[in-house]
Protein backbone atom coordinates (compact mmCIF):
# COMPACT_ATOMS: atom_id res chain seq x y z
CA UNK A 1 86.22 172.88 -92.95
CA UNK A 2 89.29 171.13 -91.74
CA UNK A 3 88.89 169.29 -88.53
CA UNK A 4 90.89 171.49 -86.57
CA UNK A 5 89.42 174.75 -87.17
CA UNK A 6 86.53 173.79 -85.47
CA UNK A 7 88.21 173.69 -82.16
CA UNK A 8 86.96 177.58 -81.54
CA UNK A 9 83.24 176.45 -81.23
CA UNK A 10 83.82 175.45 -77.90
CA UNK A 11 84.50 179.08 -77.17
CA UNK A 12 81.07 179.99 -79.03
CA UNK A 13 82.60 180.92 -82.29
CA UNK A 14 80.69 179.55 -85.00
CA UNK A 15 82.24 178.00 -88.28
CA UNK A 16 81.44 181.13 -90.33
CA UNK A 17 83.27 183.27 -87.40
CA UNK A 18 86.24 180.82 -87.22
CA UNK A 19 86.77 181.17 -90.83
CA UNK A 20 86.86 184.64 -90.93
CA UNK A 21 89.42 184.94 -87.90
CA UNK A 22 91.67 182.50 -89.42
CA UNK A 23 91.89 184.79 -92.49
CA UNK A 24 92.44 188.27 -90.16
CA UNK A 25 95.06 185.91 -88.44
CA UNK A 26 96.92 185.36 -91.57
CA UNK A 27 96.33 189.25 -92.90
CA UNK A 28 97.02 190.71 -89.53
CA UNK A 29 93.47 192.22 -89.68
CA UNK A 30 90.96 193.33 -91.88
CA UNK A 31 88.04 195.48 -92.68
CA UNK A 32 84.11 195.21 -93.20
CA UNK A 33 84.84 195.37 -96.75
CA UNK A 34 87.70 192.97 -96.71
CA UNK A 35 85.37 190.81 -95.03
CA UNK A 36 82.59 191.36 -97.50
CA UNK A 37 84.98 190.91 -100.73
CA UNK A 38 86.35 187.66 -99.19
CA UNK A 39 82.95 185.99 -98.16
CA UNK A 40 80.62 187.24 -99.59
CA UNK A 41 78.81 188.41 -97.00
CA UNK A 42 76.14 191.76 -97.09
CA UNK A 43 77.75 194.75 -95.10
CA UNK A 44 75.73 194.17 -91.90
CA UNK A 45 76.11 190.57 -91.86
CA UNK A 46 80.32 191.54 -91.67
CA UNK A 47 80.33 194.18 -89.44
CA UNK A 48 78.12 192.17 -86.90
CA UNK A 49 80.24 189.36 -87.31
CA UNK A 50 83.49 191.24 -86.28
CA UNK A 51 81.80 193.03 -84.08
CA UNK A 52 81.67 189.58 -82.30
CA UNK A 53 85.19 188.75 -82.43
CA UNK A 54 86.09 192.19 -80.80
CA UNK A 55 83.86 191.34 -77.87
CA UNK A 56 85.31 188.08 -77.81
CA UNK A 57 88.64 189.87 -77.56
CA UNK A 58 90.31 188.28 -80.24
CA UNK A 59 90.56 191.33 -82.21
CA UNK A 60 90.73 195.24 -81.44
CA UNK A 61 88.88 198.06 -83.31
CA UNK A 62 90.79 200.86 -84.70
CA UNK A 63 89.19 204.37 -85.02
CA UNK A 64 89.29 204.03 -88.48
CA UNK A 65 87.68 201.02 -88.76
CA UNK A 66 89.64 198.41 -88.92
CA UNK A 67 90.69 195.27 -87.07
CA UNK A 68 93.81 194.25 -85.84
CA UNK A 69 93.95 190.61 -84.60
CA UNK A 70 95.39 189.97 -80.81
CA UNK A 71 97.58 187.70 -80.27
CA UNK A 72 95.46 184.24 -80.00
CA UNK A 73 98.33 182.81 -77.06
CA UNK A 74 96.74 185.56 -75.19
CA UNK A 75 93.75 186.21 -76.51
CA UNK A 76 92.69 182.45 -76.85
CA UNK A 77 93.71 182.09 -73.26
CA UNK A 78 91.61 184.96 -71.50
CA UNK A 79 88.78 183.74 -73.64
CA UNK A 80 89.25 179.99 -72.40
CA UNK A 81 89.52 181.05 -69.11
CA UNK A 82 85.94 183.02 -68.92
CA UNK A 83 84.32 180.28 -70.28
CA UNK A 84 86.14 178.40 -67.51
CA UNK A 85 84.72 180.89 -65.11
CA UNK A 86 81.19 180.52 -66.24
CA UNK A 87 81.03 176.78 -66.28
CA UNK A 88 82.07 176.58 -62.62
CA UNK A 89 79.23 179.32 -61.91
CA UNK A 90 76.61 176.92 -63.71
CA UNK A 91 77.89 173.91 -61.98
CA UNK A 92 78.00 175.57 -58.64
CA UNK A 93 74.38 176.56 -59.25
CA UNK A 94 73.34 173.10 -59.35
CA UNK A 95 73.41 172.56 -55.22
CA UNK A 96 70.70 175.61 -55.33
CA UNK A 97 68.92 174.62 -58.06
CA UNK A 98 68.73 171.02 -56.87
CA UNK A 99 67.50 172.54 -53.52
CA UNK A 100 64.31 174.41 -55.38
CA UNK A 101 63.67 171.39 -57.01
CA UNK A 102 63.23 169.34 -53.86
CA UNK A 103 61.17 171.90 -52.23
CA UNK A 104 58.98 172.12 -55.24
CA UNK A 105 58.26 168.19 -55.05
CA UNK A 106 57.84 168.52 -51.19
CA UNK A 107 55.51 171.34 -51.24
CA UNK A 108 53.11 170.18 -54.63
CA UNK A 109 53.16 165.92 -53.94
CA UNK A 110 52.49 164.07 -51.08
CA UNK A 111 55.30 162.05 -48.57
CA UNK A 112 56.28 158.51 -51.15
CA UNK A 113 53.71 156.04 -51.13
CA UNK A 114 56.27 153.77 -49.58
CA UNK A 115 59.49 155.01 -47.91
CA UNK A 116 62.18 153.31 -45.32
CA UNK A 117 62.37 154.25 -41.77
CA UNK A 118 65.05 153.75 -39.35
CA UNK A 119 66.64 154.07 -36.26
CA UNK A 120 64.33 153.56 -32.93
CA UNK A 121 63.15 156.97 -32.09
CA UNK A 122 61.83 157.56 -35.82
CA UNK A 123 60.65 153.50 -36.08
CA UNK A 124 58.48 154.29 -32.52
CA UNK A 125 57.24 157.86 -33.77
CA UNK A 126 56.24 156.21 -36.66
CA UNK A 127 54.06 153.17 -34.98
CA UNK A 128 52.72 155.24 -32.53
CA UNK A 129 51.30 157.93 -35.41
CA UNK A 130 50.23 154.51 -37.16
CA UNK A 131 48.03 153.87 -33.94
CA UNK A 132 46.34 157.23 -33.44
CA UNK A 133 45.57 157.61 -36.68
CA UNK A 134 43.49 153.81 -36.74
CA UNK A 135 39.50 154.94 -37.02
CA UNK A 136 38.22 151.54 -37.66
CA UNK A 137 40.26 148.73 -37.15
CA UNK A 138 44.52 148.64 -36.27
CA UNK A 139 45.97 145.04 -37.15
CA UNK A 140 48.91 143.89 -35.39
CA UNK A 141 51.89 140.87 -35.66
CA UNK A 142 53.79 141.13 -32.71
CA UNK A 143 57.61 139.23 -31.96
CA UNK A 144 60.24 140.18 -29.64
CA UNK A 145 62.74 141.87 -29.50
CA UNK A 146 59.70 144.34 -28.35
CA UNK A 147 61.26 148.19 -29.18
CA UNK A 148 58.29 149.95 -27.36
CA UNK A 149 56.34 148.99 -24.15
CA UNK A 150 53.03 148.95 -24.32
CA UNK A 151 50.90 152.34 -24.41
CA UNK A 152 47.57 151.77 -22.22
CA UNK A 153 46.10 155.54 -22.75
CA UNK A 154 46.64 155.03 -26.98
CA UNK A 155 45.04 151.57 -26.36
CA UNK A 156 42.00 152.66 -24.37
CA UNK A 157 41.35 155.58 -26.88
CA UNK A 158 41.76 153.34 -30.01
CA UNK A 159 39.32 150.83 -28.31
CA UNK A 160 36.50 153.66 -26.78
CA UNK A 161 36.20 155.09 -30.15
CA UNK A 162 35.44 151.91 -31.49
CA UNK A 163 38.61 150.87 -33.30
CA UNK A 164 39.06 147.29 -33.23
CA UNK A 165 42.17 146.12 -32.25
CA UNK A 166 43.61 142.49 -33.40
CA UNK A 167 46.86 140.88 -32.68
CA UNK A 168 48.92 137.94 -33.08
CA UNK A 169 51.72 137.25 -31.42
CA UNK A 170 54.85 134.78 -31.43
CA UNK A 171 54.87 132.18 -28.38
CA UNK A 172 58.71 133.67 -27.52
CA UNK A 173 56.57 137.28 -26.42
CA UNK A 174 55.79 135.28 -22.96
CA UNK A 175 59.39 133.93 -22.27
CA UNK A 176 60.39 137.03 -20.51
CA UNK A 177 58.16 137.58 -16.69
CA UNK A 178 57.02 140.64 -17.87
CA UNK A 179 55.60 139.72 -21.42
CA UNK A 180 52.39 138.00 -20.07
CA UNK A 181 51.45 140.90 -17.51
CA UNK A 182 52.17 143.36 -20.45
CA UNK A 183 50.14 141.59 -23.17
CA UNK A 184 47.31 140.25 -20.67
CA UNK A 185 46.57 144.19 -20.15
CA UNK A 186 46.17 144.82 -23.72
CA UNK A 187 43.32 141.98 -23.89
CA UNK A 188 41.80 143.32 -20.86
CA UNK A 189 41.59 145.86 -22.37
CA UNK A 190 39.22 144.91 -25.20
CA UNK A 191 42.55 143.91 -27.09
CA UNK A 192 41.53 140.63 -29.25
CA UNK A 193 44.75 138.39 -29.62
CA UNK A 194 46.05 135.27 -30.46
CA UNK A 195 48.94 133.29 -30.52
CA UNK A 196 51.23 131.21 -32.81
CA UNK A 197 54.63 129.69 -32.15
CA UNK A 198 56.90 131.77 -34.51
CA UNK A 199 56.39 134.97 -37.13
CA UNK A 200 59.39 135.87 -39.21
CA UNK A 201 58.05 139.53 -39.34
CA UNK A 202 56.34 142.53 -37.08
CA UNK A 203 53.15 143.82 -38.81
CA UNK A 204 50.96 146.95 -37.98
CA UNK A 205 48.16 148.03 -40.26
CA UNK A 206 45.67 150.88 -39.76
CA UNK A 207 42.78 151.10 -41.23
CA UNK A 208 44.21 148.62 -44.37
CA UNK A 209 45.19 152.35 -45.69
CA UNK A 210 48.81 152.49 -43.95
CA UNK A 211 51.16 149.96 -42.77
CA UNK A 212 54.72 149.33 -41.33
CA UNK A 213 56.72 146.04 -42.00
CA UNK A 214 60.07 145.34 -40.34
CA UNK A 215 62.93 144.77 -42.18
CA UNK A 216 65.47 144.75 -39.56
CA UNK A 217 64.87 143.17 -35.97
CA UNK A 218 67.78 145.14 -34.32
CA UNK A 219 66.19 146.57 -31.35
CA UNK A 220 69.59 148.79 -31.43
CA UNK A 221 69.11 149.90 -35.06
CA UNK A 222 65.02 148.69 -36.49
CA UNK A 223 64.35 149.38 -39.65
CA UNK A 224 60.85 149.33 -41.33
CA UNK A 225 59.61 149.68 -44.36
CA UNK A 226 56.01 152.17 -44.43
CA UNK A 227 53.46 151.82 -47.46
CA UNK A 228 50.18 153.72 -48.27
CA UNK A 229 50.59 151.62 -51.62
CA UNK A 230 47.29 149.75 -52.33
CA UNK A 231 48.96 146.55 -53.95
CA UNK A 232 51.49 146.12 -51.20
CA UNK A 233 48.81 146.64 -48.62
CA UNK A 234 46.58 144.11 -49.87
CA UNK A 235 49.69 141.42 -49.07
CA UNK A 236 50.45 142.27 -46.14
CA UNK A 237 46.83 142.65 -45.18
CA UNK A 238 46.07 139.16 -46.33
CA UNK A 239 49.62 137.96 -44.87
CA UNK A 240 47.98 139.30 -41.54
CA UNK A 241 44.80 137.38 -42.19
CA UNK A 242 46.26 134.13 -42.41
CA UNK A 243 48.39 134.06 -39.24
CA UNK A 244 44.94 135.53 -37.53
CA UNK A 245 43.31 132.52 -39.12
CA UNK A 246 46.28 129.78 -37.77
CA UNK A 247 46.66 131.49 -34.58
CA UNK A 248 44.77 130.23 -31.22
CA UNK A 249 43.15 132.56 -29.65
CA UNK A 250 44.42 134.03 -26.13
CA UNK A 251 41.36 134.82 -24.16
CA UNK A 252 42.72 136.35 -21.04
CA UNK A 253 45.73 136.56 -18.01
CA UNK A 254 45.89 133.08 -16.68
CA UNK A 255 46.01 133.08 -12.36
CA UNK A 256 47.11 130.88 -9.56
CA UNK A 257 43.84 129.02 -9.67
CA UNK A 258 43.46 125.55 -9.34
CA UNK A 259 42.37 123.51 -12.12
CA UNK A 260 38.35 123.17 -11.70
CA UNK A 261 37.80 119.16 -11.14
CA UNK A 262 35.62 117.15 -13.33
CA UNK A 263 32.32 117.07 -13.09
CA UNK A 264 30.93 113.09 -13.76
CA UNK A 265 27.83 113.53 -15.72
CA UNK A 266 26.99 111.75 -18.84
CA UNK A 267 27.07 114.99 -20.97
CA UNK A 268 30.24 115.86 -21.76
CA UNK A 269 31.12 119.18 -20.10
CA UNK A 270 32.60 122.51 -21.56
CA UNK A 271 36.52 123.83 -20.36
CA UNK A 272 37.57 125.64 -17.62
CA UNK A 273 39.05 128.78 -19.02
CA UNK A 274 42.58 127.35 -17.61
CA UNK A 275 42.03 124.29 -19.71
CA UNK A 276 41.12 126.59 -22.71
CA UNK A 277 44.45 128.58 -22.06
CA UNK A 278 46.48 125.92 -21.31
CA UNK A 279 45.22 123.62 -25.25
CA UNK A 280 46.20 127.53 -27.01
CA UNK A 281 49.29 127.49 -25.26
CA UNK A 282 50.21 123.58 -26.62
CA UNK A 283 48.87 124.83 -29.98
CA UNK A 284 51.24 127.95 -30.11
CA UNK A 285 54.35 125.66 -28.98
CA UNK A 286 55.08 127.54 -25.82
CA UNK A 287 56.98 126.22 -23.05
CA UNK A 288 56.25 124.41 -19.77
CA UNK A 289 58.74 126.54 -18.11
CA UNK A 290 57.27 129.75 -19.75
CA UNK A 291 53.61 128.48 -19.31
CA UNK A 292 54.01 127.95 -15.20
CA UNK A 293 55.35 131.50 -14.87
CA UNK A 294 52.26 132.61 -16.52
CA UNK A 295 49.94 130.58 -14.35
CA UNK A 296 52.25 131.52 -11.61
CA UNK A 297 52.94 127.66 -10.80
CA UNK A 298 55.98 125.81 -10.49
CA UNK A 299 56.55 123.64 -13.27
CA UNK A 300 55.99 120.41 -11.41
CA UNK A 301 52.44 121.57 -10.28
CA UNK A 302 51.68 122.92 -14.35
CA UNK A 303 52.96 119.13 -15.72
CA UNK A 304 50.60 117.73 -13.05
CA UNK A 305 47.65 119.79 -14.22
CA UNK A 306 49.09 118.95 -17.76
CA UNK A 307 48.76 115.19 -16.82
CA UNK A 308 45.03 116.03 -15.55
CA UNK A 309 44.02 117.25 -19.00
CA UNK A 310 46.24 114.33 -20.81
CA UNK A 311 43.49 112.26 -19.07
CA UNK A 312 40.35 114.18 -19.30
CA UNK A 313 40.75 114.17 -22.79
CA UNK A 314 42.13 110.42 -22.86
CA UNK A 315 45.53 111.38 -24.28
CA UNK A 316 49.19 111.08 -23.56
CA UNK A 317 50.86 114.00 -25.47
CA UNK A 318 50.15 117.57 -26.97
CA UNK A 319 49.14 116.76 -30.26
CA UNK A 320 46.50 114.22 -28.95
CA UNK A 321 44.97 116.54 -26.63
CA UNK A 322 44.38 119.04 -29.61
CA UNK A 323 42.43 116.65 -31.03
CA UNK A 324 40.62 115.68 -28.67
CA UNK A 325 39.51 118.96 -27.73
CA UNK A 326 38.38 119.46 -31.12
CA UNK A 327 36.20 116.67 -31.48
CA UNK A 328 34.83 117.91 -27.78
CA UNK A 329 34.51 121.75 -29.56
CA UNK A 330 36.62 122.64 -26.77
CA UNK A 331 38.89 124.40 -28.96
């Protein structure tokens, strides 16, 4: 067949039925025997065949039995035009369809194993589920900007039914006045946490079966990324581990007390807790400034009880007095 008499299958006319149209065209019409005589074709086989074309309405029928062809600028064009109408029926079918398709994965397959979330209200929903739903131990890296204050009834629940709760958090959580009160409750509340001087990240994993990561610190617009998958939990998991491991622990709320004086025996005697606080503060790099406001001192009085420890431990600086606490086990 010539290359342009197969334009008509795009209409649903086969070659066979193109063929035999093009020869009514050039007769005017035809007959079932005509048909049969030209092609070859049994009588059935014909008669089916223009049968087709008349529904197609490229020919008509007379009573006697034949067919008359219609003229194709017409015909052709009220045929295109259907097909026109029931393409745009099948393509507006595909919002629907789409929509049975989603429910259908909704309804028979679990929420993604991981999945963004974003915005605060969804971000806070989410951390907050993350929490309740801890039965055995909900691990925690904590950084400012801080999108939710702290939740003391969720807290006291997770610890009373035995949940252990671990954090670590970033020396900057203390700069503000309210960041030691708020975080000293936690502890107090059977909260174990420690502290470093930086994390590039905020962590929460429950149970090492769910977690949340951020991926965008905007306390105006957080985003965070939530996993149930095992692989990506193990990371994170042992990501956690390692700043638990680095980080020095943060026993309790320092107070206005006075540095207890040392005691001149030969044996070499243990810290005060303020001594203890004050080496896990050098260790996490936080401030003199920020320190004193935790011990509710002035700075001048803190760098005087900083001086006392310097020589207690027979130091000048920091670093020095780390390691001299450690060779005292102080630390």
């Amino acid at each position: 067949m010539a290359e342009n008499q197969a334009l008509l299958a795009t209409v649903g006319l086969d070659e066979q039925a193109e063929e035999v149209y093009r020869r009514l065209l050039a007769l005017g019409g035809g007959t079932v025997g005509d048909v049969v005589s030209a092609f070859g074709m049994t009588y059935p086989d014909a008669l089916a065949l223009l049968e087709r074309l008349h529904h197609s309405g490229l020919v008509s029928r007379r009573s006697s039995g034949e067919f008359l062809t219609v003229d194709p600028r017409h015909a052709l064009r009220a045929l295109v035009e259907s097909r026109e109408r029931q393409l745009a029926a099948v393509r507006d079918a595909a919002g629907p369809l789409g929509e049975m398709f989603d429910d259908a994965r909704r309804g028979s397959a679990a929420a993604p194993a991981t999945r963004t979330i974003s915005g605060p209200e969804a971000v806070g929903d989410h951390y907050y589920r993350l929490k309740q739903a801890a039965q055995e131990e909900f691990s925690a890296l904590g950084r400012p900007p801080f999108l939710l204050a702290p939740n003391e009834p969720m807290d006291e629940a997770a610890v009373g039914r035995g949940v252990r709760v671990r954090a670590v958090y970033a020396a900057a959580s203390f700069d503000t006045e309210a960041g030691w009160q708020e975080l000293g409750s936690l502890v107090s509340r059977g909260e174990e946490a420690r502290i470093v001087p930086s994390l590039p990240i905020k962590l929460a994993i429950a149970d090492r079966s769910a977690a949340m990561v951020s991926l965008d610190l905007s306390p105006d617009s957080p985003e965070c990324l939530y996993t149930e998958a095992p692989p990506l939990l193990d990371a994170l998991t042992e990501f956690f581990e390692y700043y638990w491991i680095a980080a020095s622990p943060l026993s309790g709320v320092p107070g206005p007390r006075s540095a207890a004086p040392a005691v001149m025996s030969d044996e070499p005697r243990p810290p005060t807790d303020d001594e203890r606080k004050l080496l896990a503060f050098f260790a996490a790099g936080v401030k003199d400034d920020t320190i004193a406001r935790q011990f509710g001192i002035s700075t001048r009085t803190l760098r005087r009880r900083i001086q006392a420890l310097y020589g207690e431990l027979g130091t000048t600086n920091r670093f020095g007095a780390g390691v001299a606490a450690a060779r005292r086990g102080w630390v």
